[in-house]
Protein backbone atom coordinates (compact mmCIF):
# COMPACT_ATOMS: atom_id res chain seq x y z
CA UNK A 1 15.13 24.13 -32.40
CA UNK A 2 16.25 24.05 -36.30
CA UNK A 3 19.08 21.41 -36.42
CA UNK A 4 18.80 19.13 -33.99
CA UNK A 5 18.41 15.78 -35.01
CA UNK A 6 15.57 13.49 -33.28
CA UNK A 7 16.04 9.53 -33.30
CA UNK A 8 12.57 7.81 -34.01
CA UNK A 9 12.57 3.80 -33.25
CA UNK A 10 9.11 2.23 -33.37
CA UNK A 11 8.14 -0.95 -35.80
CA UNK A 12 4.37 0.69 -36.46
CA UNK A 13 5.04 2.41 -39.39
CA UNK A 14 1.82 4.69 -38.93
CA UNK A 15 3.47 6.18 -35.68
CA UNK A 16 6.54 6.57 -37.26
CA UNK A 17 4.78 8.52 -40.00
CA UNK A 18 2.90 10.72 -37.41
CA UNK A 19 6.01 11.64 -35.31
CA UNK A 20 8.02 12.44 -38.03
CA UNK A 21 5.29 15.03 -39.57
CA UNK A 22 5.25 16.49 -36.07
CA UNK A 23 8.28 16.21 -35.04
CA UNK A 24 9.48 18.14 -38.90
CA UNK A 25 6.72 20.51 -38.16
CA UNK A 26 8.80 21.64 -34.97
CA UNK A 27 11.89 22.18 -37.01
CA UNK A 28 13.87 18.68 -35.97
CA UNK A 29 15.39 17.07 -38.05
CA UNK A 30 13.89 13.43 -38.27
CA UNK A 31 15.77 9.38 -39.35
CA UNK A 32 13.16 6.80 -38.27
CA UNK A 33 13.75 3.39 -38.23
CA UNK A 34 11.58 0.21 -37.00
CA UNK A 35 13.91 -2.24 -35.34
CA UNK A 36 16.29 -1.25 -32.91
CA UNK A 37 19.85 -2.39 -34.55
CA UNK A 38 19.66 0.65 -36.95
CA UNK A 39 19.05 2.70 -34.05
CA UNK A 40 21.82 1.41 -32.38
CA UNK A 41 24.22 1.74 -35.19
CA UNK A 42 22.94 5.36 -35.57
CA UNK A 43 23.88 5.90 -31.56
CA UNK A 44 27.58 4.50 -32.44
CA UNK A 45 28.09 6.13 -35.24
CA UNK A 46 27.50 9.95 -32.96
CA UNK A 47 24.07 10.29 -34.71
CA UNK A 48 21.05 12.05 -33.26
CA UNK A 49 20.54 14.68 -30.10
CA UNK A 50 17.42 13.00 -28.66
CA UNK A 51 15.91 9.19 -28.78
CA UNK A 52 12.38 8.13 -29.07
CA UNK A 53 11.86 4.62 -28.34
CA UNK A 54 8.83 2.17 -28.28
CA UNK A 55 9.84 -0.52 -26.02
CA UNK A 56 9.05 -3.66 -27.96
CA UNK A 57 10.74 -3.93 -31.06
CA UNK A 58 11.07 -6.85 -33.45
CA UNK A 59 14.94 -7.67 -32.64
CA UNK A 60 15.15 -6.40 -29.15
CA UNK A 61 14.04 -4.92 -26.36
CA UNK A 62 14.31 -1.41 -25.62
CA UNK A 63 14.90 -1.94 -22.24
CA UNK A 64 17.54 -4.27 -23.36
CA UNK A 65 19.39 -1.80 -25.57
CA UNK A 66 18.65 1.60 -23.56
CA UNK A 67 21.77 0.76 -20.81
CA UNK A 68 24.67 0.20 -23.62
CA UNK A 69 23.17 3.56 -25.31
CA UNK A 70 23.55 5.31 -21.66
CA UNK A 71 27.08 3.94 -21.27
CA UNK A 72 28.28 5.03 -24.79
CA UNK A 73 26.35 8.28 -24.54
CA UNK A 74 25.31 9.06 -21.28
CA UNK A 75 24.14 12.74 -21.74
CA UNK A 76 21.55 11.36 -24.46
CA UNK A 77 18.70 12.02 -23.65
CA UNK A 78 16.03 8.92 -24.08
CA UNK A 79 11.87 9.06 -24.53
CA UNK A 80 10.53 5.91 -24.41
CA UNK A 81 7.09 5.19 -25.14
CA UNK A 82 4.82 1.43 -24.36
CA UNK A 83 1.69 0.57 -24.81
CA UNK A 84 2.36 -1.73 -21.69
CA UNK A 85 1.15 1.16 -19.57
CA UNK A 86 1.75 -0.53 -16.24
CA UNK A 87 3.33 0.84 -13.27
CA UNK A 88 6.39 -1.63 -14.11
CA UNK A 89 7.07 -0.08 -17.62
CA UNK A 90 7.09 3.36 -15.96
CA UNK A 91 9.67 2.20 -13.46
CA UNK A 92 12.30 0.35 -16.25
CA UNK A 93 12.18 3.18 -18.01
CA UNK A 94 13.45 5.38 -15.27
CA UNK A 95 15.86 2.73 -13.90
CA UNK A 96 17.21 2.34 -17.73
CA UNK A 97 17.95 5.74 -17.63
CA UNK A 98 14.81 7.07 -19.82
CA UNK A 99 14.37 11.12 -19.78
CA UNK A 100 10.66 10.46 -19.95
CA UNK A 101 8.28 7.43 -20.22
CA UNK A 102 4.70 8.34 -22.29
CA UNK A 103 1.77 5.54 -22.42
CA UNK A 104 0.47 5.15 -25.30
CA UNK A 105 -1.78 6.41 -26.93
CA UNK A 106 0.00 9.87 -26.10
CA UNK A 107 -0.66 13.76 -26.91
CA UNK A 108 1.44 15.09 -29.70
CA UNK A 109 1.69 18.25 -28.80
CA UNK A 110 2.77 16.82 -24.92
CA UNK A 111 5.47 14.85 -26.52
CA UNK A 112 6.82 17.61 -28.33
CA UNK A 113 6.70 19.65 -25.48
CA UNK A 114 8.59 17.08 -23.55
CA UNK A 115 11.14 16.75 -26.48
CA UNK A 116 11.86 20.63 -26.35
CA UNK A 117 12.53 20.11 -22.62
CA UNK A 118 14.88 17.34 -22.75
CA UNK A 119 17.27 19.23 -25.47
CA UNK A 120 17.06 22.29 -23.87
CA UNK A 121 17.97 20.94 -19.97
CA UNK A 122 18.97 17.56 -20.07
CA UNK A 123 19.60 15.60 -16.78
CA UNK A 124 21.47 13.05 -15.75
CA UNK A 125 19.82 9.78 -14.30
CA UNK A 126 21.43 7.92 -11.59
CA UNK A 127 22.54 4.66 -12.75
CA UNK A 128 21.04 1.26 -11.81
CA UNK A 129 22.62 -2.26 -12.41
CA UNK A 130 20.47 -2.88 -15.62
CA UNK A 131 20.45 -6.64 -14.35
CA UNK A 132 18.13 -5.66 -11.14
CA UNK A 133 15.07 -6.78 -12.06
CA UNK A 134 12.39 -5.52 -10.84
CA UNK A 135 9.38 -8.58 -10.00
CA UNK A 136 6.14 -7.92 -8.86
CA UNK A 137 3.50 -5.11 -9.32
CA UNK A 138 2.84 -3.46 -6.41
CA UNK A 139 0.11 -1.12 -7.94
CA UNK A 140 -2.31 -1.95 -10.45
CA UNK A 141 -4.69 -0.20 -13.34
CA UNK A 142 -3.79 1.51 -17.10
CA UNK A 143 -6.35 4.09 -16.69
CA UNK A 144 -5.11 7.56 -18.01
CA UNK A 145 -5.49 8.34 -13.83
CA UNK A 146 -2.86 5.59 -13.17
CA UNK A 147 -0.57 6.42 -15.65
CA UNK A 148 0.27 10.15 -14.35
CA UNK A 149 0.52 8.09 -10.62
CA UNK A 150 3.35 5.85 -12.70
CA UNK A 151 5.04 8.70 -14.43
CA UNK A 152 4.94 11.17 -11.15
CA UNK A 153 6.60 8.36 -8.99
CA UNK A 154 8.97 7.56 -11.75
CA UNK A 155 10.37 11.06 -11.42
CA UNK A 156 10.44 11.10 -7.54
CA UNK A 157 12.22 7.51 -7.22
CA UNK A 158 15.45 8.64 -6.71
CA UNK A 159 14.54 12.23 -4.82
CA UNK A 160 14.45 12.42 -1.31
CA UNK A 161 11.30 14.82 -1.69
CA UNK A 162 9.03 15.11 0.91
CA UNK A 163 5.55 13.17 -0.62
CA UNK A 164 1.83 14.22 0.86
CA UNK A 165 -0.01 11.41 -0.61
CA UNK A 166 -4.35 12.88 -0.44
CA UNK A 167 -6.96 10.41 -1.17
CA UNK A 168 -10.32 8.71 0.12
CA UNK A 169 -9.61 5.38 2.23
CA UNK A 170 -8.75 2.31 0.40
CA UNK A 171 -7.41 4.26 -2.55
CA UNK A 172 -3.60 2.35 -1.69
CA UNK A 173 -2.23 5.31 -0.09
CA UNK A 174 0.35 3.13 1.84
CA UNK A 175 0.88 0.95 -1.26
CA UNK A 176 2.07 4.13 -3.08
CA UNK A 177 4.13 5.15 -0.04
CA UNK A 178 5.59 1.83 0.25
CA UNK A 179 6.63 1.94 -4.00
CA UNK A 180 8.22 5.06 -3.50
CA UNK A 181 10.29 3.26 -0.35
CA UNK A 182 10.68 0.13 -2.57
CA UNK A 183 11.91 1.37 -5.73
CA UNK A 184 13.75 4.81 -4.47
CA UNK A 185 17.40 5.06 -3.31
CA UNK A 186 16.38 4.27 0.62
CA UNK A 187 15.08 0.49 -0.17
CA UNK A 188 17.75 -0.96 1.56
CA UNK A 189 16.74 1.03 4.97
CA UNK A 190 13.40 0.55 6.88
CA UNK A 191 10.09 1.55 5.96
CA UNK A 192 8.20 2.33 9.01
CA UNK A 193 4.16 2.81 9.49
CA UNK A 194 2.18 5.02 11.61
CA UNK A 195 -0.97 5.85 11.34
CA UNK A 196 -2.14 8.66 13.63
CA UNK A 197 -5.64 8.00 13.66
CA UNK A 198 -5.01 4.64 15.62
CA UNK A 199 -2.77 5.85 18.33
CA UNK A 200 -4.37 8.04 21.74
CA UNK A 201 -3.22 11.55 21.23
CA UNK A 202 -1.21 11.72 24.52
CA UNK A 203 0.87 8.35 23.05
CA UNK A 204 1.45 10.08 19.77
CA UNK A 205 4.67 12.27 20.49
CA UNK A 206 6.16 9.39 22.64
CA UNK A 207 5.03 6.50 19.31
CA UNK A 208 7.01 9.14 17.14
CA UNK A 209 10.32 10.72 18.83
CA UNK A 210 10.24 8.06 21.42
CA UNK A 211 10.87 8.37 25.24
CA UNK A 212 13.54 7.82 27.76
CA UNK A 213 13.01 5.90 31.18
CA UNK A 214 11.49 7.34 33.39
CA UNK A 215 9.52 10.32 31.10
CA UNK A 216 6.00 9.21 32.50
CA UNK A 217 4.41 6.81 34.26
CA UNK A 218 4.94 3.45 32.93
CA UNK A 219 7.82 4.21 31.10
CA UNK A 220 10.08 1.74 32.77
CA UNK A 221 12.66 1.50 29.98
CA UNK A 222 13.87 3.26 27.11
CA UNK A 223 11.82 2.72 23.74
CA UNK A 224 12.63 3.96 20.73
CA UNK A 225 10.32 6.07 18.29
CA UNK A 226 9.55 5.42 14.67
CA UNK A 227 11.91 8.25 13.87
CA UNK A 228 14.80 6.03 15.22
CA UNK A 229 13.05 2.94 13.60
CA UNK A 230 13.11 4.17 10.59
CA UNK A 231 16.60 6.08 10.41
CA UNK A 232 18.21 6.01 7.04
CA UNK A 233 15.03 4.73 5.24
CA UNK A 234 11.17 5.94 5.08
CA UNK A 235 8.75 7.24 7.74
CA UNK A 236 5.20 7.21 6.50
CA UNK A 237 2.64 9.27 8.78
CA UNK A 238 -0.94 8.09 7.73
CA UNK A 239 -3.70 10.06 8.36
CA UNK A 240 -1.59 13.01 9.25
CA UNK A 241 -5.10 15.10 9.29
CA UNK A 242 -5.71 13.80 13.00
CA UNK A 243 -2.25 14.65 14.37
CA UNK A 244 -2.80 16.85 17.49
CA UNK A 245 -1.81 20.33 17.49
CA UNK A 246 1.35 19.81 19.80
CA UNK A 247 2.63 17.04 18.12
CA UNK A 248 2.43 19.09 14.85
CA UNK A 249 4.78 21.53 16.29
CA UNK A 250 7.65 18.77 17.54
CA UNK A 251 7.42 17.53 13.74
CA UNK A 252 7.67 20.49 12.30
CA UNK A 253 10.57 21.13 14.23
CA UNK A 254 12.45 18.19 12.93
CA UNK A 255 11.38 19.34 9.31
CA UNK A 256 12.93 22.01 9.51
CA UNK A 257 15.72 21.84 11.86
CA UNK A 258 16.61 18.07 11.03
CA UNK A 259 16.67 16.74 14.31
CA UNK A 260 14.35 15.47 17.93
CA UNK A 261 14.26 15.00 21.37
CA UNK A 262 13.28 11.88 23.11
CA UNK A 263 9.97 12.86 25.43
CA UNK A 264 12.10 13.04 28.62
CA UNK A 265 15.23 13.89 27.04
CA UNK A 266 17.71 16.46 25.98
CA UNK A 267 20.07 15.23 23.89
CA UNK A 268 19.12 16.53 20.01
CA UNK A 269 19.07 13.28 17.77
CA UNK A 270 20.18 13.69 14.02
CA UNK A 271 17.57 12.38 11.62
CA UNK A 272 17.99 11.05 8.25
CA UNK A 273 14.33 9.55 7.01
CA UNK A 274 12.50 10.42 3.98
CA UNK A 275 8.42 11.61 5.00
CA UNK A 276 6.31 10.32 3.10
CA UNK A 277 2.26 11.83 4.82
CA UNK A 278 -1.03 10.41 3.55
CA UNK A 279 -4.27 11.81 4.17
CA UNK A 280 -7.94 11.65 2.97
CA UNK A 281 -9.15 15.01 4.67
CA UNK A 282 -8.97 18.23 2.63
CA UNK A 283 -6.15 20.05 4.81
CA UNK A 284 -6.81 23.30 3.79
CA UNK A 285 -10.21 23.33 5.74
CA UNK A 286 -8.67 21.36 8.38
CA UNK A 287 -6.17 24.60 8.59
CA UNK A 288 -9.20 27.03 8.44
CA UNK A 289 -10.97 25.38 11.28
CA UNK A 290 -7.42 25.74 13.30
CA UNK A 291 -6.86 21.70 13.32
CA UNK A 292 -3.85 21.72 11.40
CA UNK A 293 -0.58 24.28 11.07
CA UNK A 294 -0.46 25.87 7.78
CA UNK A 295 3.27 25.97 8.12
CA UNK A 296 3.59 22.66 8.47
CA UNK A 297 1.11 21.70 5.26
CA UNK A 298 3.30 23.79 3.08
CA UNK A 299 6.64 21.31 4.91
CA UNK A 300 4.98 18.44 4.17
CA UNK A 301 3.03 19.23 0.67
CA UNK A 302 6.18 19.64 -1.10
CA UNK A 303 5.14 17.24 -3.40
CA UNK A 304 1.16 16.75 -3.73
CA UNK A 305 0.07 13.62 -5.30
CA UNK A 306 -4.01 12.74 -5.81
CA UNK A 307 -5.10 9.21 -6.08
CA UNK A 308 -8.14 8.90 -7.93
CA UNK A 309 -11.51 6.54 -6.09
CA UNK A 310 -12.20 3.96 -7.93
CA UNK A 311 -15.11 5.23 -9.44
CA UNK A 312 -12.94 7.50 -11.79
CA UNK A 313 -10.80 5.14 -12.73
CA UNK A 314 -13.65 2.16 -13.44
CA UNK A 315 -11.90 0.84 -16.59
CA UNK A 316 -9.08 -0.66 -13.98
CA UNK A 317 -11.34 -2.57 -12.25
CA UNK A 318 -11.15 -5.80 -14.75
CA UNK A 319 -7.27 -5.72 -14.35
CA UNK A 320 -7.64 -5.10 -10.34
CA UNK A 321 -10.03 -7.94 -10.55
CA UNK A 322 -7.42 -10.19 -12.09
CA UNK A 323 -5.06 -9.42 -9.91
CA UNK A 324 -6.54 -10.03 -6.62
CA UNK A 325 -8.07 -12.90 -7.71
CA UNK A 326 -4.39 -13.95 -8.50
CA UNK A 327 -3.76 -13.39 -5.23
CA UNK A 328 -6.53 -15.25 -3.32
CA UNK A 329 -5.02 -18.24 -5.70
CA UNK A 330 -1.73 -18.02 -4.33
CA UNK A 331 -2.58 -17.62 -0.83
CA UNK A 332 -4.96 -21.47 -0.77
CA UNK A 333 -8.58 -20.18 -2.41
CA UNK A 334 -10.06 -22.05 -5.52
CA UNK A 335 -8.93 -19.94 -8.76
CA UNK A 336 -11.55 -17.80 -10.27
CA UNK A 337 -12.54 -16.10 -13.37
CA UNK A 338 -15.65 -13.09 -13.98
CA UNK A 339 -17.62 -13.60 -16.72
CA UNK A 340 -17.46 -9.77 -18.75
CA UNK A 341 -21.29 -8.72 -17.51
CA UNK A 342 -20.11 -9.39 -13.98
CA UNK A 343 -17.05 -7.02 -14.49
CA UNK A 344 -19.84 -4.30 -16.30
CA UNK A 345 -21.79 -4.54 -13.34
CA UNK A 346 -19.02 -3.86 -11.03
CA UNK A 347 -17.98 -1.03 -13.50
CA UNK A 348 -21.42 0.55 -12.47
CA UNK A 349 -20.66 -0.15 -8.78
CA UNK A 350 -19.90 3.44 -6.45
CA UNK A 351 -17.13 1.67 -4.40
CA UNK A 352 -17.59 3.94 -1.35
CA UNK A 353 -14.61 1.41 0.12
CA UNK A 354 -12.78 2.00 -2.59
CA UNK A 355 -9.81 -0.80 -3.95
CA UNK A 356 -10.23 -2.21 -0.48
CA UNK A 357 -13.51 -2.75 -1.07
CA UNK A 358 -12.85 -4.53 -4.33
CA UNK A 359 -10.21 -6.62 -2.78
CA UNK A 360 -12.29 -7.78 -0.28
CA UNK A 361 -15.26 -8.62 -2.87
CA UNK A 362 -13.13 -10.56 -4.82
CA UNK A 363 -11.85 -12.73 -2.10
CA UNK A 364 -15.44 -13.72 -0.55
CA UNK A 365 -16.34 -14.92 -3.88
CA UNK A 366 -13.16 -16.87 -4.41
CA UNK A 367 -13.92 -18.38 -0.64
CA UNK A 368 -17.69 -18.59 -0.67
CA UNK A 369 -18.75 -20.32 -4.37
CA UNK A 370 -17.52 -23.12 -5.87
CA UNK A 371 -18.11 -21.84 -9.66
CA UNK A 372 -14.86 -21.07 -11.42
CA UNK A 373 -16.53 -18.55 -13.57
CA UNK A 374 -18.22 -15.72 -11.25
CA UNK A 375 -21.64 -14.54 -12.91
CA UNK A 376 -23.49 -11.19 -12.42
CA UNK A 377 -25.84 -12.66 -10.23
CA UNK A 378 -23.69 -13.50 -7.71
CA UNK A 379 -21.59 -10.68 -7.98
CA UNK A 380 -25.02 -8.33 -7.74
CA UNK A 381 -25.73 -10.51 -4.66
CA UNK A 382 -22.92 -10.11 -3.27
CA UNK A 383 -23.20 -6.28 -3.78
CA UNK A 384 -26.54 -6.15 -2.69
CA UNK A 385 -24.87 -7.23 1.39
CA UNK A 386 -23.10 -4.23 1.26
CA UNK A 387 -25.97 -1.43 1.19
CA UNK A 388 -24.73 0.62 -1.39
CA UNK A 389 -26.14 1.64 -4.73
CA UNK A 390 -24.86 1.95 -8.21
CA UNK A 391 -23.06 4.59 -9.67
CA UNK A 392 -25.81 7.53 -10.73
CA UNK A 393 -24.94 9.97 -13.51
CA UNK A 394 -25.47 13.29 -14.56
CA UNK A 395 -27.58 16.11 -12.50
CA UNK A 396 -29.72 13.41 -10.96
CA UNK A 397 -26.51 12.72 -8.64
CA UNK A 398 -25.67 15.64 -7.60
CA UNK A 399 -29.48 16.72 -6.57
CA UNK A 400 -30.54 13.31 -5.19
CA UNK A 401 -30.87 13.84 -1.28
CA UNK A 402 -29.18 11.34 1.46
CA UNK A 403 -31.86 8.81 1.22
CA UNK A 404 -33.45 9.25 -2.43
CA UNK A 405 -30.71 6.19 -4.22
CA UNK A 406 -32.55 3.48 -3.55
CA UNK A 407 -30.48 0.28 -5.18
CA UNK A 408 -31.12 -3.57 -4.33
CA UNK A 409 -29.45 -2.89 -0.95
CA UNK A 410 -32.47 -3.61 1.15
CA UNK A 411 -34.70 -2.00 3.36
CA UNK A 412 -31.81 -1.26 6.07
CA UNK A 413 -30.05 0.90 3.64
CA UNK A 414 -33.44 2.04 3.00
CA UNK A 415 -33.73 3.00 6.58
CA UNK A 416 -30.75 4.45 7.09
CA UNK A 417 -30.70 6.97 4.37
CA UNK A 418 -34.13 8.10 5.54
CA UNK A 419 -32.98 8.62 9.22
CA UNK A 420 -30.58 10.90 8.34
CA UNK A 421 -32.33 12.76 5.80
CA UNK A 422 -35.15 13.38 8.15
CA UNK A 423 -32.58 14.28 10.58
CA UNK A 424 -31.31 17.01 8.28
CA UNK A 425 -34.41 18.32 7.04
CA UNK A 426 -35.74 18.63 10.89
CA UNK A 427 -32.33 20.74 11.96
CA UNK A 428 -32.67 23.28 9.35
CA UNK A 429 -36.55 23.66 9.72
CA UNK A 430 -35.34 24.11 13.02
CA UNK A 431 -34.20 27.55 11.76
CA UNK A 432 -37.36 28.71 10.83
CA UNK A 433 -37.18 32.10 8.83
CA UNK A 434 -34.13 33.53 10.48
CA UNK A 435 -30.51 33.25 10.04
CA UNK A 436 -29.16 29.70 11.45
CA UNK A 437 -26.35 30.65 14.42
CA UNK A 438 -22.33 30.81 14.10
CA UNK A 439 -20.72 27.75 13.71
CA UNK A 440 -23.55 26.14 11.16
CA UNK A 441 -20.49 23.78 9.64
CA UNK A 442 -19.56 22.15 13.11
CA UNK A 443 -23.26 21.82 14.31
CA UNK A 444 -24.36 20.35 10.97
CA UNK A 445 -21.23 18.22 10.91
CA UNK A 446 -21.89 16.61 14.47
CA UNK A 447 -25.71 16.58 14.10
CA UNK A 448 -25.60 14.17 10.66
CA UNK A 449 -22.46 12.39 11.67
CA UNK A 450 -24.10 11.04 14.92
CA UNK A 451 -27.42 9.51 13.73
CA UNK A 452 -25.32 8.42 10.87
CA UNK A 453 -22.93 6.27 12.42
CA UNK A 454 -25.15 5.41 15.25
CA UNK A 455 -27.88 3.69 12.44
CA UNK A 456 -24.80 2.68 10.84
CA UNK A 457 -23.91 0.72 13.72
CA UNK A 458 -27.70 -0.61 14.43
CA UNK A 459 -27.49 -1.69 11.10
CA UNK A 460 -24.38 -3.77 11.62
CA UNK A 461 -25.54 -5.06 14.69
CA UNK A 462 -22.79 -3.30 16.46
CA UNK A 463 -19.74 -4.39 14.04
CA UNK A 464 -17.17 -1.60 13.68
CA UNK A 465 -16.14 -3.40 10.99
CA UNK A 466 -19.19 -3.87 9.12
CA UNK A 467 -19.91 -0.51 9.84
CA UNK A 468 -16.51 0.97 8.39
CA UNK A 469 -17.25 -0.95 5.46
CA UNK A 470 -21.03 0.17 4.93
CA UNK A 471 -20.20 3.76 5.32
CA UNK A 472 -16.40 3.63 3.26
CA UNK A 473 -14.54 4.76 6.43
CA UNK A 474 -11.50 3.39 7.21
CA UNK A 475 -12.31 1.30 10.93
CA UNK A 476 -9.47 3.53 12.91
CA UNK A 477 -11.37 6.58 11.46
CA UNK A 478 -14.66 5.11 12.44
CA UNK A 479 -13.71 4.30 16.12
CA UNK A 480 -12.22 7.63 16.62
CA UNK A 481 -15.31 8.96 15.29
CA UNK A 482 -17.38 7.29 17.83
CA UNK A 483 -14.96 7.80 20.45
CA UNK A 484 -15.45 11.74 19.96
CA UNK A 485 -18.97 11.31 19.04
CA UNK A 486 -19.65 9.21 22.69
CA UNK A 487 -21.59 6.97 20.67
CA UNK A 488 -23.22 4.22 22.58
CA UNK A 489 -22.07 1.16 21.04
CA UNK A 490 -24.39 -1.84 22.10
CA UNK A 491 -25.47 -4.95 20.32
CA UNK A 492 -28.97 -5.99 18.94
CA UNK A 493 -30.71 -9.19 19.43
CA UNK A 494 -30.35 -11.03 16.25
């Protein structure tokens, strides 16, 4: 766009250099400056159709300077860039009024982009008291994973967008939900909870829209739903895969029509909550197999967002580390540190539990040892208790059968791989030559599933929660697997 005039404030000269080549290349016109009271003065003086910003500057801070430039010149639009690339920075920058917030390092050719976007449609940000700090980090990591997390809820803080959160348990589904609630334009209203997964299936329409005396038996008073609970602020419906059919259709209904019923009543309720739904089934299949309604996916997926396992996003896991260790401190447990090959061996680490997993780990050995400094033999000790193996890489991972990764997790993981391998192997020699009979998915499902959490639970001497652990399942999943299942639960002699 030949004439317009891009702002460049950063104190490294070699970035300036780089964005000024690229930014020329594009046909903008470039001034660059490295402390932020020539930029200012440029902003009074009229000068300049777009800012880039680094945040820390010699003289000031840009989040410091960027709500005087958005009061003198509020359709300016403003791209800040860090290399603070925390969850926190990505926030500021939207509250300050930022068009766009980049981590660095960043793409050139992205920012560009970006900057072609901004002078072309510029919005208007809502305006925050720039004196409403924000304390705390409610999520952690600077993996590039992390950062489009940051940047995506940036943009959706102040929406009242419908969010489907996917993601395998203990990825911090709720924790995202609960930022989004937190930092967004419904903070001051409730955030209410419910996970479907936990809650019988002829309870669940009653738990959500409520029910008036009288609806059923027991119901000897009025009680209000989470809808109601959570009017004017955020409903979050975890593990929305194991919704039952006809409750599906009664929210659906309120998607699209904007208001309930009370079970037992008749009286249409308005509703004014933002739906936030977290999952970690694939949906799609769940729609093939006829479990869930497509049309009310496409209502609720307005707004897809992925959190990565932990095992993509490994380089997080000394910062995660840090921080729950800070936490165990504050909460009465000796303060600890990880000496860098115990943080390379949890690197290698598969985390089938996922940040819960971590969190957990970290606070056993803040409770359990009396070293400040955690070594990587206690860490691999403490690994080796939770019968899983290392992370495996390349083809070998993807061809190694249930039972062939055999870590330092001891004969019962040993044990349990083989059962269900042999299992396996025995059902589809079970076929012989011919073609195996409809409905191969389902059979195979239940047939592995079943020795699987039943030597699972042998293995844990009975302990859901052991269990839920060993196999990476979140313990309401697990018990309404073995609830469906009609798995015998019983204890062993120890």
């Amino acid at each position: 766009m030949p004439g317009r005039s891009i702002l460049v404030a950063d104190d490294d000269m070699a970035i300036r250099t780089v964005l000024s080549q690229a930014l020329a290349r594009a046909g903008y016109e470039v001034r660059a400056t490295g402390v932020a009271s020539t930029l200012w003065r440029w902003v009074e003086a009229g000068d300049g159709d777009l800012i880039i910003t680094d945040v820390v500057m010699p003289d000031e801070n840009a989040f410091e300077l960027l709500p005087r430039i958005k009061k003198l010149r509020p359709d300016l639009p403003i791209i800040v860039m860090s290399a603070q690339n925390t969850f926190m920075t990505a926030i500021k920058a939207s509250e300050r009024g930022a068009y766009d917030y980049l981590p660095k390092p960043f793409d050139l050719k992205e920012l560009v982009a970006i900057v072609g976007r901004a002078l072309n449609q510029p919005r208007m940000r809502a305006e925050r008291d720039p004196h409403d700090e924000i304390e705390g980090m409610p999520l952690v990591g600077r993996s590039a994973a992390m950062q489009e997390i940051y940047r995506a809820l940036a943009r959706l803080m102040q929406t009242d967008l419908t969010v489907m959160i996917t993601g395998e348990s203990g990825t911090g589904k709720e924790l995202v939900a609960r930022a989004l609630h937190d930092y967004g334009k419904r903070k001051k209203g409730p955030f209410v909870a419910i996970n479907m997964a936990a809650i019988p299936r002829d309870l669940i329409e009653s738990e959500l829209f409520g029910h008036e005396k009288g609806a059923f038996t027991g119901a000897n008073a009025r009680s209000a739903g989470r809808f109601e609970q959570a009017e004017g602020g955020t409903l979050f419906l975890d593990e929305i895969g194991d919704m039952p059919m006809e409750a599906q259709t009664r929210l659906l209904r309120v998607l699209q029509q904007g208001e309930y019923t009370t079970v037992g009543g008749r009286t249409p309720i308005k509703s004014n909550v933002r739906i936030v739904a977290a999952t970690n089934k694939d949906l799609r299949v769940s729609i093939q197999q006829g479990l869930f309604r497509e049309d009310l996916f496409f209502r609720l997926n307005v707004v897809p967002l992925r959190l990565p396992p932990l095992r993509e996003r490994s380089e997080d896991i000394p910062d995660l580390v840090r921080h729950f260790f800070s936490i165990a401190a504050t909460d009465g447990l000796p303060h600890k540190r990880m000496e860098p090959a115990a943080l390379d061996r949890l690197k290698r680490y598969r985390w089938p539990g996922n940040i819960r997993e971590l969190e957990n780990l970290t606070r056993r050995l803040a409770a359990l040892y009396p070293q400040e400094i955690i070594n990587e033999q206690l860490v691999e000790s403490e690994l080796g208790q939770d019968y899983a193996s290392p992370v495996q890489t390349g083809a070998a991972e993807s061809a190694a059968p249930v039972g062939a990764a055999r870590g330092r997790a001891g004969d019962k993981d040993d044990s349990l791989g083989l059962s269900v391998e042999r299992h396996l192997s025995d059902l589809f020699r079970s076929f012989g030559e011919g073609l195996p009979p409809p409905g191969l998915y389902h059979r195979v499902l239940r047939e592995v599933e079943y020795p699987l959490l039943s030597a699972a639970l042998a293995a844990t001497r009975g302990n859901q929660i052991k269990a839920a652990e060993l196999l990476g399942l979140n313990r309401n999943t697990l018990r309404k697997k073995v609830r469906d299942l009609d798995i015998r639960l019983m204890r062993l002699p120890r």
